[in-house]
C-alpha atoms as a PDB file:
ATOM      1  CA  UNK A   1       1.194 -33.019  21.335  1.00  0.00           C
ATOM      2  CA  UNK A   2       1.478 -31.201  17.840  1.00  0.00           C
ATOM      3  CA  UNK A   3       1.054 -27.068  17.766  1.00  0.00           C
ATOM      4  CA  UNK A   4      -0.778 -25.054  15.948  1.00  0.00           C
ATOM      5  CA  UNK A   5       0.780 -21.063  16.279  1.00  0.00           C
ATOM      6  CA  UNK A   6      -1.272 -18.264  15.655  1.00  0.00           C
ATOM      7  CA  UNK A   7       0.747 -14.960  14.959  1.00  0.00           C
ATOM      8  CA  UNK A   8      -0.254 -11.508  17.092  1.00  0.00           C
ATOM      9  CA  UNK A   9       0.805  -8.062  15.968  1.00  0.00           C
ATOM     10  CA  UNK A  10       0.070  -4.777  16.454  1.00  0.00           C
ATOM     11  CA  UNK A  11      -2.902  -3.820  14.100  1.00  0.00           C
ATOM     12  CA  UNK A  12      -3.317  -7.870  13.183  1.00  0.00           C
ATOM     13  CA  UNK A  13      -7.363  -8.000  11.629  1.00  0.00           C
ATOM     14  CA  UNK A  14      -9.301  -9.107  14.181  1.00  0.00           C
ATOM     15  CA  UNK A  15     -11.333 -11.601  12.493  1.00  0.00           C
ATOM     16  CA  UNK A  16      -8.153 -12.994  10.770  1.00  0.00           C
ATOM     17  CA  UNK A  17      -7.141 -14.233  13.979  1.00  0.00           C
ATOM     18  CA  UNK A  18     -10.140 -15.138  15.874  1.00  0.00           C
ATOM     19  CA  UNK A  19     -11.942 -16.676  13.651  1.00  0.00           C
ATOM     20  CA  UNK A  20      -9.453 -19.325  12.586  1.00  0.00           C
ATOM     21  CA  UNK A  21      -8.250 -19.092  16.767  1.00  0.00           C
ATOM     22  CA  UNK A  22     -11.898 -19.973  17.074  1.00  0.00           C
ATOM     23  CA  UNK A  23     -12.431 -23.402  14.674  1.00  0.00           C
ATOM     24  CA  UNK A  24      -8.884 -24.833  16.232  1.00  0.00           C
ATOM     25  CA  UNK A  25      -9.647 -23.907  19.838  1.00  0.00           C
ATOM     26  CA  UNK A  26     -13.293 -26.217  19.525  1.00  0.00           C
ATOM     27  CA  UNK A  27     -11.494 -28.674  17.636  1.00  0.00           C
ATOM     28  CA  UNK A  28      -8.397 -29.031  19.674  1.00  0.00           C
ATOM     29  CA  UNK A  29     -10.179 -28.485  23.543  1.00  0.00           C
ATOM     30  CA  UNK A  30     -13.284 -30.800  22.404  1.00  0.00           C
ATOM     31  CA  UNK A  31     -11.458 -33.314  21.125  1.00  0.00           C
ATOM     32  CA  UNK A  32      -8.373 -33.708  22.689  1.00  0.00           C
ATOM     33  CA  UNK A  33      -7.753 -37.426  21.502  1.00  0.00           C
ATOM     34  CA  UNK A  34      -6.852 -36.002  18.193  1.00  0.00           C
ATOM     35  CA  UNK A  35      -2.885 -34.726  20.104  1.00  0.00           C
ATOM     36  CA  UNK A  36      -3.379 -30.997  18.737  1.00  0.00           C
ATOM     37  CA  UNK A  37      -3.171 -27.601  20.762  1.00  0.00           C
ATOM     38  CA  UNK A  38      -3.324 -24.156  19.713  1.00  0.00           C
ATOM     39  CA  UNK A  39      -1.460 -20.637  20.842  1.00  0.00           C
ATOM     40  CA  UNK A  40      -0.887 -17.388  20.406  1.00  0.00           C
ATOM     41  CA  UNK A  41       2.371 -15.759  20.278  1.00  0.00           C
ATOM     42  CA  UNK A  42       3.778 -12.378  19.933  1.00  0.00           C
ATOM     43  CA  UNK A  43       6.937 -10.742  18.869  1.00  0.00           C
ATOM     44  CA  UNK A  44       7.617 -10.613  23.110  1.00  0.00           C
ATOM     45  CA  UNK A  45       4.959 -12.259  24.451  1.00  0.00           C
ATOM     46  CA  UNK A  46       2.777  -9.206  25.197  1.00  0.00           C
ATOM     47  CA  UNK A  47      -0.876  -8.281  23.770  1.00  0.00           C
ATOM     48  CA  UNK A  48      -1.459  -6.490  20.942  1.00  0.00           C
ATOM     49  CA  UNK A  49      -3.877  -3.735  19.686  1.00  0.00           C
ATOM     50  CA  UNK A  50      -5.973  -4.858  16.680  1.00  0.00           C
ATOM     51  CA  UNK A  51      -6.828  -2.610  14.162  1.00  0.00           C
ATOM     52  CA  UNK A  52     -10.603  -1.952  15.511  1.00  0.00           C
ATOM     53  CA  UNK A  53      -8.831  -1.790  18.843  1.00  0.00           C
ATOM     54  CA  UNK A  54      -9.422  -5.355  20.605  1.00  0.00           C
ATOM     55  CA  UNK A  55      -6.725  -5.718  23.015  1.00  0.00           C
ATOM     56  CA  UNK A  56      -5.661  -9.916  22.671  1.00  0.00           C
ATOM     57  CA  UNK A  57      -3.352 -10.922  25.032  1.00  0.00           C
ATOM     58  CA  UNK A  58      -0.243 -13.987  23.456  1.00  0.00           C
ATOM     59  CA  UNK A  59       0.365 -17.309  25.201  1.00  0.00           C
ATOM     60  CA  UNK A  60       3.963 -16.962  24.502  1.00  0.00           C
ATOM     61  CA  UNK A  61       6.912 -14.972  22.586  1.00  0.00           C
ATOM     62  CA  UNK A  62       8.176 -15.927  19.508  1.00  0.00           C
ATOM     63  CA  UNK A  63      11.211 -17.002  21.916  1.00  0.00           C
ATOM     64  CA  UNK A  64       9.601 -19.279  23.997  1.00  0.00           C
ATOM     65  CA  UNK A  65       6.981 -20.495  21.513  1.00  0.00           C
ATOM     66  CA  UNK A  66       6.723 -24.449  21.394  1.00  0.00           C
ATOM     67  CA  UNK A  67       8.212 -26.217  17.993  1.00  0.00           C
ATOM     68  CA  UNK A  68       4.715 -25.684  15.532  1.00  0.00           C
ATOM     69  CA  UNK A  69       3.538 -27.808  13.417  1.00  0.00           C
ATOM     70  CA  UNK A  70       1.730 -25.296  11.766  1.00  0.00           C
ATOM     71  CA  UNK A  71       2.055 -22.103  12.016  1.00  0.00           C
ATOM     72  CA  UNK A  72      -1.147 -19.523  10.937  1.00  0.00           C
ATOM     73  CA  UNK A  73       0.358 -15.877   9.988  1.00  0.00           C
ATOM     74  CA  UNK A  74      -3.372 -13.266  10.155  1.00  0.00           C
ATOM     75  CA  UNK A  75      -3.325  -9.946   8.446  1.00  0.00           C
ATOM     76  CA  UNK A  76      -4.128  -6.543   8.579  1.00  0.00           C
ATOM     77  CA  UNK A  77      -2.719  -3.328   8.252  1.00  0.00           C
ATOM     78  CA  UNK A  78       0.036  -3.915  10.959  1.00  0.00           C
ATOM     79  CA  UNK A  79       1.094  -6.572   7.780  1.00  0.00           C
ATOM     80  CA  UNK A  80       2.590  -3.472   5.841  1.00  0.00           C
ATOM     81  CA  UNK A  81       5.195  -2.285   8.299  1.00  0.00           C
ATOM     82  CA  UNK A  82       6.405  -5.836   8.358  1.00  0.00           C
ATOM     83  CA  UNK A  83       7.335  -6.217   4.821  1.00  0.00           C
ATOM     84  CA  UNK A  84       9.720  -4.207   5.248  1.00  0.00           C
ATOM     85  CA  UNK A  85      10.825  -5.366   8.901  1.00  0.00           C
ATOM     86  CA  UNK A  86      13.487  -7.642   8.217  1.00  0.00           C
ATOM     87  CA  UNK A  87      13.890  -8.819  11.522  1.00  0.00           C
ATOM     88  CA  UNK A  88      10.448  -9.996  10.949  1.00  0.00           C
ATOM     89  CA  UNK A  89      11.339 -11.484   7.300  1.00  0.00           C
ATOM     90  CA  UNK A  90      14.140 -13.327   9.208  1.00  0.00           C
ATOM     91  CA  UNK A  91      11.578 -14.344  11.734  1.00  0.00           C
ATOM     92  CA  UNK A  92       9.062 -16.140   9.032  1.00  0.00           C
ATOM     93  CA  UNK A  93      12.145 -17.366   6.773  1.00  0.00           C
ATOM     94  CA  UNK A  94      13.415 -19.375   9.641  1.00  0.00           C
ATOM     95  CA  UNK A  95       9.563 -21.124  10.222  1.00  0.00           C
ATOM     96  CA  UNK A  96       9.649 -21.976   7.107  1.00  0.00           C
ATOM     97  CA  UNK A  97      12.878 -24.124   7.479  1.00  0.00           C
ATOM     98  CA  UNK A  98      11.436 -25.946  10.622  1.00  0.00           C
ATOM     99  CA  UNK A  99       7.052 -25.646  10.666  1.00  0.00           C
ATOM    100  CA  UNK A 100       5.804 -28.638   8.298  1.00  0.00           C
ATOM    101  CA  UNK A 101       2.870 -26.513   7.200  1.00  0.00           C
ATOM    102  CA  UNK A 102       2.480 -22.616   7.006  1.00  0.00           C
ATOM    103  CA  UNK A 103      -0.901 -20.751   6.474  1.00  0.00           C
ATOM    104  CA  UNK A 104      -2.135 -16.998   6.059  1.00  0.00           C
ATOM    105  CA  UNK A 105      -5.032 -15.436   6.508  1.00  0.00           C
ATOM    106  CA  UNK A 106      -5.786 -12.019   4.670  1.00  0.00           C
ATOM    107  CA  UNK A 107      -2.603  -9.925   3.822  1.00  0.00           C
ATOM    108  CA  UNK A 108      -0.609 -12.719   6.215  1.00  0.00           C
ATOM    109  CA  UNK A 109      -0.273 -13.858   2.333  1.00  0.00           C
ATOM    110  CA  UNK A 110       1.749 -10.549   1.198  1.00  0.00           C
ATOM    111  CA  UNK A 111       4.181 -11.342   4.369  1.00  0.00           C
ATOM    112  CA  UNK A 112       5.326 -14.776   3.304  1.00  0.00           C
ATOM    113  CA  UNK A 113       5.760 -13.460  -0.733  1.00  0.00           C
ATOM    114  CA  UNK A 114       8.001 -10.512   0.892  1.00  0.00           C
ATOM    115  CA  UNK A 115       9.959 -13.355   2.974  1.00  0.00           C
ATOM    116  CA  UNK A 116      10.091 -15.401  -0.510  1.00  0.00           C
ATOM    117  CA  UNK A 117       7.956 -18.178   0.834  1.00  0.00           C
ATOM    118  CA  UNK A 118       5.433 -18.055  -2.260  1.00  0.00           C
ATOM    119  CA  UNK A 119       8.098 -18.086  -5.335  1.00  0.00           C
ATOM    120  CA  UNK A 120       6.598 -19.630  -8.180  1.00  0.00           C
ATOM    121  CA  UNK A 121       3.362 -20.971  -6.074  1.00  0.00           C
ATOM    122  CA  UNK A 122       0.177 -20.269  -6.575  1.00  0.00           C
ATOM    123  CA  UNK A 123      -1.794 -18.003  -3.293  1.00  0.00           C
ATOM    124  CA  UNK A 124      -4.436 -15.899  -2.729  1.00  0.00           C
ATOM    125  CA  UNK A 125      -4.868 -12.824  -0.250  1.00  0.00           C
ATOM    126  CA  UNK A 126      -7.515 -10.015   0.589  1.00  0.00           C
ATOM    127  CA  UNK A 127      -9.255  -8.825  -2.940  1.00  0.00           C
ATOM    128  CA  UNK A 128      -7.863  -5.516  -2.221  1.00  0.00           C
ATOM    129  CA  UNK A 129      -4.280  -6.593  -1.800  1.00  0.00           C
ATOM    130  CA  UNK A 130      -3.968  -9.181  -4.826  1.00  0.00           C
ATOM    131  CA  UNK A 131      -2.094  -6.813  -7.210  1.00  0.00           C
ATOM    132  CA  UNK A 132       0.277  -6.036  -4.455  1.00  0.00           C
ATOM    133  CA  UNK A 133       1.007  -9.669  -3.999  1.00  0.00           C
ATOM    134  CA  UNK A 134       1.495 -10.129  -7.740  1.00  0.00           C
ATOM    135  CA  UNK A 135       3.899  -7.164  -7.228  1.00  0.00           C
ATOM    136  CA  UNK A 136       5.820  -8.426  -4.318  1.00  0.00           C
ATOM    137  CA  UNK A 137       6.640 -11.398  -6.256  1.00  0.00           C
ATOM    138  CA  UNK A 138       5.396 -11.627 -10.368  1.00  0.00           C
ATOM    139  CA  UNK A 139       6.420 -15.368  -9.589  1.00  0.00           C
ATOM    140  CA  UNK A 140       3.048 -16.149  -7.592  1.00  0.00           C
ATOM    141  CA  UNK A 141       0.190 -17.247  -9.301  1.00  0.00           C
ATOM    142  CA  UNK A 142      -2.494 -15.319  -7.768  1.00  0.00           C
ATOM    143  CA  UNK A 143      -5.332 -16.613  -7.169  1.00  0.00           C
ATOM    144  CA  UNK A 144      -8.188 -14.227  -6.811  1.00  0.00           C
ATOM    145  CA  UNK A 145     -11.263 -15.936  -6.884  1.00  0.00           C
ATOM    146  CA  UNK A 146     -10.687 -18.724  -4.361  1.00  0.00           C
ATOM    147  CA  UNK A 147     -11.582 -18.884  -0.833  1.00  0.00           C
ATOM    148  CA  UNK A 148      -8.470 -20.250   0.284  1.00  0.00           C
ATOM    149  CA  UNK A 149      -5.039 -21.972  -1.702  1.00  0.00           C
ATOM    150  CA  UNK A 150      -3.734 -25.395  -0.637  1.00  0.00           C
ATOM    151  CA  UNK A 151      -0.827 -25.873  -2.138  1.00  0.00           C
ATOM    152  CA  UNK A 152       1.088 -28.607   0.050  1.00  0.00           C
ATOM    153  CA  UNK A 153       2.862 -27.078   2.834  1.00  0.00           C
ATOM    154  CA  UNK A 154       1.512 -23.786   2.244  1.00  0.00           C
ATOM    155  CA  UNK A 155      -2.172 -22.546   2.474  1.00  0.00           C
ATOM    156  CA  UNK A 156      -2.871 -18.582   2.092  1.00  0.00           C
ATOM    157  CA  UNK A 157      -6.784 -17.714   2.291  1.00  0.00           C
ATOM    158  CA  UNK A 158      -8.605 -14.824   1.347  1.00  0.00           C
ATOM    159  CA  UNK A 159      -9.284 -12.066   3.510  1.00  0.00           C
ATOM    160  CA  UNK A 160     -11.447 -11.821   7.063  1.00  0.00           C
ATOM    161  CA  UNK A 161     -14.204 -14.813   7.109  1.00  0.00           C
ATOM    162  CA  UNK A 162     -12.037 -16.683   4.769  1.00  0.00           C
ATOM    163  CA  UNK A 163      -9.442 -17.474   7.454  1.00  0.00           C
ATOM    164  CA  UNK A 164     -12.660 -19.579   9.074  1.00  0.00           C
ATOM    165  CA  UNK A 165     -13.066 -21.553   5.888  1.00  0.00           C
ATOM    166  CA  UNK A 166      -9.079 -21.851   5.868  1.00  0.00           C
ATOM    167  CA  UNK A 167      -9.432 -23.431   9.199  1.00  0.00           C
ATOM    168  CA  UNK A 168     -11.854 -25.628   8.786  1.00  0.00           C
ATOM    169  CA  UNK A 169     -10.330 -27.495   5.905  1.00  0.00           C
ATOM    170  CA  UNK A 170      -6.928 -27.512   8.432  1.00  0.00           C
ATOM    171  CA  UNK A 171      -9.267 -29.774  10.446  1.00  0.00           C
ATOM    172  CA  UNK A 172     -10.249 -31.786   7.827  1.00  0.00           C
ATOM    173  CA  UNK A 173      -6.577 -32.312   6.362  1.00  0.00           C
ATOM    174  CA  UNK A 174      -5.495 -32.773   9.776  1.00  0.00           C
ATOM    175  CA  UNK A 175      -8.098 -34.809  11.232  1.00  0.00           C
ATOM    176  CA  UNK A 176     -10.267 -35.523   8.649  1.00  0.00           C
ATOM    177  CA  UNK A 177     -13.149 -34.772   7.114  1.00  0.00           C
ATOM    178  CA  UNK A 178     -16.228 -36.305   9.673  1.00  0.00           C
ATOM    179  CA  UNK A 179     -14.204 -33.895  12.492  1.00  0.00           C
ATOM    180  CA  UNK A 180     -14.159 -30.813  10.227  1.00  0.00           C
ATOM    181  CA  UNK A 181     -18.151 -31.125  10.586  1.00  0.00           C
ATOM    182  CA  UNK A 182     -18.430 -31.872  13.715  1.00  0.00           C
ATOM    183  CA  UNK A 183     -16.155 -28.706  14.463  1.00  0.00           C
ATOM    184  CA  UNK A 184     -18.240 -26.667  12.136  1.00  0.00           C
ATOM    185  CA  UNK A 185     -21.470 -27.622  13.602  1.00  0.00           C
ATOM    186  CA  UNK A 186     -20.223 -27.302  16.942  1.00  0.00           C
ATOM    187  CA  UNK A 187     -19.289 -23.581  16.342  1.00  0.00           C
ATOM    188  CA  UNK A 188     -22.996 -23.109  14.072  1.00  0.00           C
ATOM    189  CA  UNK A 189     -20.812 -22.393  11.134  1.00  0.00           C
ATOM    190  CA  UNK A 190     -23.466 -22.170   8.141  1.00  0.00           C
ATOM    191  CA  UNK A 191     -23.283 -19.211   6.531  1.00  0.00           C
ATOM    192  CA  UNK A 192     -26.557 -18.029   4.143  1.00  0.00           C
ATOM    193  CA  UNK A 193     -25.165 -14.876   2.453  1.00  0.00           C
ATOM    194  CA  UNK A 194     -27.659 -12.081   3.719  1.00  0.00           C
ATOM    195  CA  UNK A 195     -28.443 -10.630  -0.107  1.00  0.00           C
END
């Protein structure tokens, strides 16, 4: 079984955590065959407070956490305390040395350029937060525009709904394609912009 890790915090965006939490659950609990599971974990293992209140409970701590495959880092305005939480920094460096394939959602993207994971690579976070990630690191090609970045073994998305459309293409590059549609129809992901 391969794991997918889904990061918790105090203040994490709602939406940059559910919505992605929501594509990999379907995938990985309709079609089990594909050897794929995905958590939630928190600094200890308890629930956090999103910032529009949402109380989401973790599966596990960072401590007892499974090895990841991937691992998906949300945002939100708890992100800003932790770029300057070096325990935190630590935290993400040492993922990087062991998770195959790291991903952001939102201003998940300004955590991994504080931690030094997007040196010279290009990224993309929320619209209000790309000058901030040019600052964190002038190295980063920002990428302001796009949906979401693939860049190898790291993928940062925009901010909010992108972290769906983030997801989705994990599907595809993880189990292709067909089962990235199937996952999308099974959730009734077709979005018609309203205006």
């Amino acid at each position: 079984m391969r794991h997918i890790g889904i990061v918790l915090f105090d203040d994490v965006e709602e939406l940059d955590a559910v919505g992605p939490w929501e594509v990999l659950a379907h995938w990985t609990r309709t079609h089990p065959e594909d050897g794929w599971a995905v958590t939630c974990l928190s600094r200890d293992g308890r629930p956090v407070t999103c910032a529009k209140g949402l109380v989401l409970g973790a599966h596990h701590s960072f401590a007892d956490a499974p090895a990841l495959d991937v691992l998906l880092h949300p945002g939100g305005h708890g992100t800003r305390p932790q770029l300057r939480d070096e325990q935190h920094l630590e935290w993400v460096r040492r993922q990087r040395e062991r998770v195959p394939l790291m991903t952001s959602v939102c201003t998940g993207a300004l955590v991994y350029a504080a931690a030094g994971l997007l040196a010279g690579r290009p990224a993309t976070t929320y619209w209000g937060a790309l000058e901030l990630l040019g600052e964190l690191d002038p190295s980063i090609e920002v990428r302001g525009e796009e949906r979401f970045v693939d860049d190898g073994d790291v993928v940062t998305s925009a901010g909010v709904s992108a972290g769906i459309d983030m997801a989705l293409h994990l599907v595809a590059r993880l189990a292709g394609p067909e089962r990235a549609r199937q996952v999308r129809r099974g959730i009734q992901y077709d979005p018609q912009p309203p205006v």
